[in-house]
C-alpha atoms as a PDB file:
ATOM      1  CA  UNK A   1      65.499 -63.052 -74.950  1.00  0.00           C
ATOM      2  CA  UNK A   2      65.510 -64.242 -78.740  1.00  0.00           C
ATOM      3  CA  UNK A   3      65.597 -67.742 -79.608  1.00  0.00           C
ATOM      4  CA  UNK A   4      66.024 -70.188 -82.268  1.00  0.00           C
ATOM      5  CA  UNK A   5      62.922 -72.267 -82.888  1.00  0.00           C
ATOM      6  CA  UNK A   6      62.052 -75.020 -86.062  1.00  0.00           C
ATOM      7  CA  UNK A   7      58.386 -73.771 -86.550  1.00  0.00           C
ATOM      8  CA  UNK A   8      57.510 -77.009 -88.181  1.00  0.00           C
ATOM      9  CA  UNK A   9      57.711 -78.580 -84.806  1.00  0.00           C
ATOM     10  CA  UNK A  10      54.869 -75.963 -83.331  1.00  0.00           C
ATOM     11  CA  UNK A  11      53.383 -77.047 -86.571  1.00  0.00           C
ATOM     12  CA  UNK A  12      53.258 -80.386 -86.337  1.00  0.00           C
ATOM     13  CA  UNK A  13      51.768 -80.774 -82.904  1.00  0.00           C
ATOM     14  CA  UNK A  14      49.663 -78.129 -83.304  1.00  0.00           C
ATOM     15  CA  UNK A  15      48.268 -80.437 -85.994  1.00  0.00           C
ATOM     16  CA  UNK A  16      48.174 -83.971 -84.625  1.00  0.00           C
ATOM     17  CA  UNK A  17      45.861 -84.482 -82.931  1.00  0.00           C
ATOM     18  CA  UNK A  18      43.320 -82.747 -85.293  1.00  0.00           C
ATOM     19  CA  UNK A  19      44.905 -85.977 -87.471  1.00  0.00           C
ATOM     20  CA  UNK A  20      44.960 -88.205 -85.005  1.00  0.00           C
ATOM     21  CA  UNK A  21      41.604 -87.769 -84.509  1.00  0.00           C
ATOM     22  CA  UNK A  22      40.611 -89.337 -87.838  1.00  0.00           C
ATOM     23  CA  UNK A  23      43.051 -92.295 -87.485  1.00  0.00           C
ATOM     24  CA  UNK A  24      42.816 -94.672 -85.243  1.00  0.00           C
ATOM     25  CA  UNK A  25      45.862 -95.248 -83.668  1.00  0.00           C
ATOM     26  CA  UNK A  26      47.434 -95.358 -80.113  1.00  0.00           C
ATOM     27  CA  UNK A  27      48.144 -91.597 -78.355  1.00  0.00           C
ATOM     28  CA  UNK A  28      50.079 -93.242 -75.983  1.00  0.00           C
ATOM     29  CA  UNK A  29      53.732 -90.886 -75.329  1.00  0.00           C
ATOM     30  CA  UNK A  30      55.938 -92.901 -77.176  1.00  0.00           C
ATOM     31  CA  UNK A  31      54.055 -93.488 -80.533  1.00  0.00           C
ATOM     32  CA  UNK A  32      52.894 -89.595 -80.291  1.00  0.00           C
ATOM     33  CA  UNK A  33      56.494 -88.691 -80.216  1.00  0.00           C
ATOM     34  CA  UNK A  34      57.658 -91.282 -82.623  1.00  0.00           C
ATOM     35  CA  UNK A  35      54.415 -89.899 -85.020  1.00  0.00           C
ATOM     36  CA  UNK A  36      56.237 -86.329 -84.929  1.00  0.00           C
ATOM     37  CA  UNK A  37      59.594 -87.178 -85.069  1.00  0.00           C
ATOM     38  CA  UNK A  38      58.621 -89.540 -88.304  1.00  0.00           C
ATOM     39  CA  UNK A  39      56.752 -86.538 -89.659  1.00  0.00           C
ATOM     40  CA  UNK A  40      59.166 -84.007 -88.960  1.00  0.00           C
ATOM     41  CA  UNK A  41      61.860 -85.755 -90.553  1.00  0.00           C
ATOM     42  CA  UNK A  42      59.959 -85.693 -93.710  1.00  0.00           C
ATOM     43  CA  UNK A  43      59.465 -81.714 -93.771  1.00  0.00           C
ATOM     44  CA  UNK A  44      61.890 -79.005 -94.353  1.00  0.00           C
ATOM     45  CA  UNK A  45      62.827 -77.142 -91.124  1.00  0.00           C
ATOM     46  CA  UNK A  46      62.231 -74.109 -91.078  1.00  0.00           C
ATOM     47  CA  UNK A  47      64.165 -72.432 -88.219  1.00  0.00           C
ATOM     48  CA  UNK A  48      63.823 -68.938 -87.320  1.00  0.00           C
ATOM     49  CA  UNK A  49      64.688 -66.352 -84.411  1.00  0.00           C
ATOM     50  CA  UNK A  50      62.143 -64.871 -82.362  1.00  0.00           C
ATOM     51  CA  UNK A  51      61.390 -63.066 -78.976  1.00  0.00           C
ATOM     52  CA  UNK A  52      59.492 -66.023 -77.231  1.00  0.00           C
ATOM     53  CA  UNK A  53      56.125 -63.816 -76.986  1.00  0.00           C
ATOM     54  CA  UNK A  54      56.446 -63.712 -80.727  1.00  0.00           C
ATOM     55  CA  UNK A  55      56.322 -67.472 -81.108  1.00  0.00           C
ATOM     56  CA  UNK A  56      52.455 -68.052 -81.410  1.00  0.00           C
ATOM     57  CA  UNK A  57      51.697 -65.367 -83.609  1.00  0.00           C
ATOM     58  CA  UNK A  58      53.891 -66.339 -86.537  1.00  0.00           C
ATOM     59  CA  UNK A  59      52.858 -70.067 -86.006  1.00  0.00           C
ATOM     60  CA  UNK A  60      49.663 -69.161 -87.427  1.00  0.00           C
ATOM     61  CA  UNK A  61      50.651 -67.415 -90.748  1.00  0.00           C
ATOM     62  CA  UNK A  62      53.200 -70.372 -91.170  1.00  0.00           C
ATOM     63  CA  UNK A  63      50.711 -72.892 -90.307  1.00  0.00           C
ATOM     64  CA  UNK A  64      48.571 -72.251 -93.349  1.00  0.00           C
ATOM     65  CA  UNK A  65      50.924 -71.661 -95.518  1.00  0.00           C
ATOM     66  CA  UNK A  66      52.727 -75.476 -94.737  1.00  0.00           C
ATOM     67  CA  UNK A  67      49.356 -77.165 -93.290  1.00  0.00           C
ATOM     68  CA  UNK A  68      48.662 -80.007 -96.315  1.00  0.00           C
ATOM     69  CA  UNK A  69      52.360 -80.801 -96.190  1.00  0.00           C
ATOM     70  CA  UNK A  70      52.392 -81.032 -92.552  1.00  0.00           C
ATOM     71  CA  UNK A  71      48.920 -82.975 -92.658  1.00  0.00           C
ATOM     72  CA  UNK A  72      49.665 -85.314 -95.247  1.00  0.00           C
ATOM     73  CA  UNK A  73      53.347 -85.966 -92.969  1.00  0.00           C
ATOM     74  CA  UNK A  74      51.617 -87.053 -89.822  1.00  0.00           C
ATOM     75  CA  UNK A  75      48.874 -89.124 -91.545  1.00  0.00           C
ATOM     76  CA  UNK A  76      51.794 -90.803 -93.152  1.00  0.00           C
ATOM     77  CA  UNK A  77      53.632 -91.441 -90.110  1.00  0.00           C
ATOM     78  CA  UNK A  78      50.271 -92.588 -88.232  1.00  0.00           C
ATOM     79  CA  UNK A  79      50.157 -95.149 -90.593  1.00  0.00           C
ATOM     80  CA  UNK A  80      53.995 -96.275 -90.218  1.00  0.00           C
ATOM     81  CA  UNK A  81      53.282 -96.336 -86.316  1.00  0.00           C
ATOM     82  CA  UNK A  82      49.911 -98.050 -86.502  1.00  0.00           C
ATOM     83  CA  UNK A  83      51.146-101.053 -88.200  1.00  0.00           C
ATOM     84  CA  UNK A  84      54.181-101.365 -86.054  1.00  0.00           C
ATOM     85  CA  UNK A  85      54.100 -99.202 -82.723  1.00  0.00           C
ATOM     86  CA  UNK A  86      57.426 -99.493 -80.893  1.00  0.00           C
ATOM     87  CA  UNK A  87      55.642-100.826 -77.319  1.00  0.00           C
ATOM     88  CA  UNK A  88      54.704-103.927 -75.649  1.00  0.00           C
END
């Protein structure tokens, strides 16, 4: 069954935690979800339609091609969730 997927989301969490890694920051749920959806909103989508086994093949040809944008996103959005996570 095709599909409509935003690659940059694979992308991105295919990513964090590589970049979370270097940063200190809390993984708890919330701030890892507020970390993509900060990064995300500063990258282009890029939406396209796929068969799902197709999915994880293309995510790797993308992922190079987008990986310092999508990189230099999340560290940036680390930051903005580091100085003020959205939790008690």
């Amino acid at each position: 069954m095709a599909q409509i997927k935003n690659y940059m989301e694979e992308i991105v969490f295919n990513l964090m935690q590589e970049v979370l890694d270097d940063i200190k920051v809390c993984s708890c749920e919330k701030c890892i979800l507020d970390i993509a959806a900060i990064a995300l909103n500063d990258l282009p989508p890029k939406y396209i339609v796929t068969e799902k086994g197709e999915l994880f093949s293309k995510i790797n040809a993308l992922k190079q091609q987008f990986e310092v944008d999508v990189i230099s996103a999340i560290t940036k959005a680390a930051v903005l969730v580091k100085r003020k996570p959205r939790h008690d």
